[in-house]
N, C-alpha and C. Protein backbone atom coordinates (compact mmCIF):
# COMPACT_ATOMS: atom_id res chain seq x y z
N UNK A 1 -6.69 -3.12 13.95
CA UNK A 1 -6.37 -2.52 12.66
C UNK A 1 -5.15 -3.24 12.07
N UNK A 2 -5.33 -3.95 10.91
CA UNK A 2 -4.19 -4.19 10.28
C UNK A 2 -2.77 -3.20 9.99
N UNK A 3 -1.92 -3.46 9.68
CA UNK A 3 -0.80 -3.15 9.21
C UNK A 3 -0.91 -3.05 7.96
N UNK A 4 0.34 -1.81 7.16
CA UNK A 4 0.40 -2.27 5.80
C UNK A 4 1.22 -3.17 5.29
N UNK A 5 2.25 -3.62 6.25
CA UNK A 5 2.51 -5.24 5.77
C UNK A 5 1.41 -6.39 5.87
N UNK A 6 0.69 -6.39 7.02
CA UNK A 6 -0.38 -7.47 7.03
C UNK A 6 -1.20 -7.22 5.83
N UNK A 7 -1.71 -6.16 5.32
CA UNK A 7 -3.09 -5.95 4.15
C UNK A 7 -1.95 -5.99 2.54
N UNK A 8 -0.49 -6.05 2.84
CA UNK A 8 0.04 -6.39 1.60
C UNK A 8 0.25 -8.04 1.44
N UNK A 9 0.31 -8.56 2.34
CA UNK A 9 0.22 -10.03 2.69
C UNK A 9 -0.74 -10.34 2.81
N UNK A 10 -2.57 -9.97 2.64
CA UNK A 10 -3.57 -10.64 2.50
C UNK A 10 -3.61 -10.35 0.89
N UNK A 11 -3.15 -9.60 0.29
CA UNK A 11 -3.11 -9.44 -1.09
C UNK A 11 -2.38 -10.15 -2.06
N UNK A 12 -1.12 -10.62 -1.63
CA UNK A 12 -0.06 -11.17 -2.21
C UNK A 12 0.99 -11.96 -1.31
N UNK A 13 0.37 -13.00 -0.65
CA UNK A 13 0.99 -13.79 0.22
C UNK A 13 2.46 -14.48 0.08
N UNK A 14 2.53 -14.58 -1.11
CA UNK A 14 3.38 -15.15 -1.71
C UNK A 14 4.49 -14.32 -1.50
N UNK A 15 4.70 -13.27 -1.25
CA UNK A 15 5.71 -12.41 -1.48
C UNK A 15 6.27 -11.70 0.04
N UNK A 16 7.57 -11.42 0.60
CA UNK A 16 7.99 -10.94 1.79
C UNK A 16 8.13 -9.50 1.53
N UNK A 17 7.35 -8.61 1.40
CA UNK A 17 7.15 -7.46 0.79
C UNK A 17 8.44 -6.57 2.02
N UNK A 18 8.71 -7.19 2.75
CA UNK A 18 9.55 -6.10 4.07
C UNK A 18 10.76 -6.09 3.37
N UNK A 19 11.40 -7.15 2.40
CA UNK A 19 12.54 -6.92 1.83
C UNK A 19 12.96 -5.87 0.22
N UNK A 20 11.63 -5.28 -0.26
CA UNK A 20 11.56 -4.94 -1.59
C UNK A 20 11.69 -3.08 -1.06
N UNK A 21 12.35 -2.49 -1.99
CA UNK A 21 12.18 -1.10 -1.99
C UNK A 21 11.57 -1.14 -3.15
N UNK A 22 10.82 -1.53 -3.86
CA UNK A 22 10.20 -0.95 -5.30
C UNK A 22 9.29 -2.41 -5.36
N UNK A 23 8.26 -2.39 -4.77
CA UNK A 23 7.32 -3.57 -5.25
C UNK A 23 6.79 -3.73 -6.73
N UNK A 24 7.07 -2.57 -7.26
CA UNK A 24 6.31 -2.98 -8.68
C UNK A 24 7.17 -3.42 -9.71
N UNK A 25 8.55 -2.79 -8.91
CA UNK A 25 10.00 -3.05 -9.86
C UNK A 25 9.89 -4.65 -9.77
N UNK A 26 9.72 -5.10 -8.64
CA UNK A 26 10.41 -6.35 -8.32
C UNK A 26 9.16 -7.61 -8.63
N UNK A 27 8.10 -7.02 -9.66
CA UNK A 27 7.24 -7.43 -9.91
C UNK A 27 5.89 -8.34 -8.74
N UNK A 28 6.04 -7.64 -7.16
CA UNK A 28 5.31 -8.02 -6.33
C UNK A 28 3.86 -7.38 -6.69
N UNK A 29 3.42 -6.31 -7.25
CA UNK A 29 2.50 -5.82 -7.51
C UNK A 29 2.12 -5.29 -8.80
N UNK A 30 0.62 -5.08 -9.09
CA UNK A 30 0.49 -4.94 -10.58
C UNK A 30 -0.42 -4.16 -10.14
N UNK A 31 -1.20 -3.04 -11.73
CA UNK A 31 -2.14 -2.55 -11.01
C UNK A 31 -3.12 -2.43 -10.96
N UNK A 32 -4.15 -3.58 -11.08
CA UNK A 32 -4.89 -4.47 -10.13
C UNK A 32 -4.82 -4.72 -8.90
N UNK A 33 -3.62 -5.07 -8.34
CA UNK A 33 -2.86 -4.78 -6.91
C UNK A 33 -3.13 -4.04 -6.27
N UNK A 34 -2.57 -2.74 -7.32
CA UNK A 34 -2.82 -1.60 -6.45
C UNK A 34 -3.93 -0.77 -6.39
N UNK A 35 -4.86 -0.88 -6.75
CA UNK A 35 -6.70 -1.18 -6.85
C UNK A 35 -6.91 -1.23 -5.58
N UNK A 36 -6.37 -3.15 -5.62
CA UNK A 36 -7.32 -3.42 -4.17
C UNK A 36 -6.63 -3.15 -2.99
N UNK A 37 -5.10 -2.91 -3.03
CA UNK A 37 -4.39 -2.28 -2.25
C UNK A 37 -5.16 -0.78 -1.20
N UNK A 38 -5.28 -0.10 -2.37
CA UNK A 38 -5.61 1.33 -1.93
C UNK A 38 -7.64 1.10 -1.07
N UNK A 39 -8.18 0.57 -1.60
CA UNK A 39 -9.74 0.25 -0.98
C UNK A 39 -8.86 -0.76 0.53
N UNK A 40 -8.47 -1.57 0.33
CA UNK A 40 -8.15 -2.13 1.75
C UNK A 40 -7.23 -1.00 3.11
N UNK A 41 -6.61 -0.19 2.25
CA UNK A 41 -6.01 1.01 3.06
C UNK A 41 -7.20 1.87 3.46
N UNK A 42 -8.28 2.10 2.32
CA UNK A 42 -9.35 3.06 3.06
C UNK A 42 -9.99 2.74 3.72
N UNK A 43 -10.40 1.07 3.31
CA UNK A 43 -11.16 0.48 4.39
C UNK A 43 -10.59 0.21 5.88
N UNK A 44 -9.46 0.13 6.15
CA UNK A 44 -8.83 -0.33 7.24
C UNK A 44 -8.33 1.10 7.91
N UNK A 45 -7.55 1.72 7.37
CA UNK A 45 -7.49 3.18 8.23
C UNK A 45 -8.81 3.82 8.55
N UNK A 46 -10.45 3.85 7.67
CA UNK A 46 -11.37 4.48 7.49
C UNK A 46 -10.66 6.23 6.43
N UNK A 47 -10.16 5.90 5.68
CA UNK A 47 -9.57 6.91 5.34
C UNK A 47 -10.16 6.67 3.64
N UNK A 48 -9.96 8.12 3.19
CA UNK A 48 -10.21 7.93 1.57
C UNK A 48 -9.19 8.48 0.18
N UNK A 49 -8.69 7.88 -0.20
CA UNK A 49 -7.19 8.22 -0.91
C UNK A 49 -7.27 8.84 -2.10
N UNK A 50 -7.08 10.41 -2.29
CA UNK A 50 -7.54 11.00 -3.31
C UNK A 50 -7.06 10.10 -4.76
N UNK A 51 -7.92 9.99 -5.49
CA UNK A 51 -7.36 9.57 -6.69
C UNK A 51 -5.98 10.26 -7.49
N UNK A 52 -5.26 11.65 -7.16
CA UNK A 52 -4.09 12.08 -7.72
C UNK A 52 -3.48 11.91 -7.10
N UNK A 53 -3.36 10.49 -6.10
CA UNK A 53 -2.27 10.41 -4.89
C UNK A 53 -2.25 9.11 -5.71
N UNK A 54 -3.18 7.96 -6.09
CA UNK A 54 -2.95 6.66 -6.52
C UNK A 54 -2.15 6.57 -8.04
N UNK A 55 -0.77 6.85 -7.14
CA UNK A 55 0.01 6.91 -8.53
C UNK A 55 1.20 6.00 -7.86
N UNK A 56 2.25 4.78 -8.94
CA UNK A 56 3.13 3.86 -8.18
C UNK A 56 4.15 4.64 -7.49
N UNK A 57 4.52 5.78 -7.10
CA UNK A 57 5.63 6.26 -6.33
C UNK A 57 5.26 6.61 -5.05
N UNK A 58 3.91 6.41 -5.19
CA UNK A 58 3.01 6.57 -3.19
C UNK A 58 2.56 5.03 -2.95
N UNK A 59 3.00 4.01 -3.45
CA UNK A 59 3.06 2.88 -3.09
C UNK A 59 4.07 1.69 -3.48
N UNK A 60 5.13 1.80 -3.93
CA UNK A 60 6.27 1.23 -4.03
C UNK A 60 6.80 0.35 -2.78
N UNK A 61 6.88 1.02 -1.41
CA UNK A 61 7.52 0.54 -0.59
C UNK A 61 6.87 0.64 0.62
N UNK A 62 7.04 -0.11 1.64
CA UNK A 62 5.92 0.27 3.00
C UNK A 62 6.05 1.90 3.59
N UNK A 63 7.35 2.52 3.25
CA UNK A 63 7.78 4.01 3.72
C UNK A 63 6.80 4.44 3.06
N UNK A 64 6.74 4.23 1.34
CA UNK A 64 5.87 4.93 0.88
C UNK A 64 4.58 5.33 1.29
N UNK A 65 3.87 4.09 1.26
CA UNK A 65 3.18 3.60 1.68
C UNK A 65 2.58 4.72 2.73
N UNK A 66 3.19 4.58 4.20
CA UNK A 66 2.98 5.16 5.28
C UNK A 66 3.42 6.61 5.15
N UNK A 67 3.83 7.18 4.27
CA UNK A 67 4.12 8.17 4.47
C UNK A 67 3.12 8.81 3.56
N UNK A 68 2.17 8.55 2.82
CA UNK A 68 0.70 8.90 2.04
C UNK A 68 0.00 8.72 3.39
N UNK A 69 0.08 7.45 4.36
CA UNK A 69 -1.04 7.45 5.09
C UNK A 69 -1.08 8.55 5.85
N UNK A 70 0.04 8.76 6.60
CA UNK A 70 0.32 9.81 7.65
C UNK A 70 -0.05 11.27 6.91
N UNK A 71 0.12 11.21 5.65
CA UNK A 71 -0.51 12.60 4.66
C UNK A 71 -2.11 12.82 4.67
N UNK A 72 -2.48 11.70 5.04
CA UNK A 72 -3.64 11.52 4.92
C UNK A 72 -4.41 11.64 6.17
N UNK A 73 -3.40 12.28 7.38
CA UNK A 73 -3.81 12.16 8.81
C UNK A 73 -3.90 11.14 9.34
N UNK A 74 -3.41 9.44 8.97
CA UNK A 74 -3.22 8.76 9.30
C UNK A 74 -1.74 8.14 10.24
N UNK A 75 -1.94 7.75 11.23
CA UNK A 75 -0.56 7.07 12.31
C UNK A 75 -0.64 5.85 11.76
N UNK A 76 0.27 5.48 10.64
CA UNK A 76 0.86 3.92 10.18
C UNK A 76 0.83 3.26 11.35
């Protein structure tokens, strides 16, 4: 199972996402991004991310991030 640093780094390689608290601030993500962001999280946890959760303050930062997954009954 990937990581959500590894599936943010098959998305946007270019970028060291472990140093950003606000990826969208810091213009690492757009949202298109966060599209295919959220399908690679469902696909890879097997999990399904309600659409009133896919909003940028549940994906900003890897905390964020993991802390939707773990909402989601997911262990980051």
């Amino acid at each position: 199972m990937s990581t959500v640093l590894d599936i943010l780094a098959q998305i946007r390689p270019e970028f060291d996402f472990s140093q950003s608290n606000d990826f969208f601030e810091d213009g690492m993500l757009d949202s298109f991004d966060l599209i295919t962001l959220v399908s690679e999280l469902d696909k890879s946890y097997g999990i399904s991310i309600d659409g009133l959760h896919i909003v940028p303050e549940n994906f900003q930062n890897v905390a964020a991030i993991e802390a939707l997954l773990s909402r989601s009954g997911v262990a980051p």
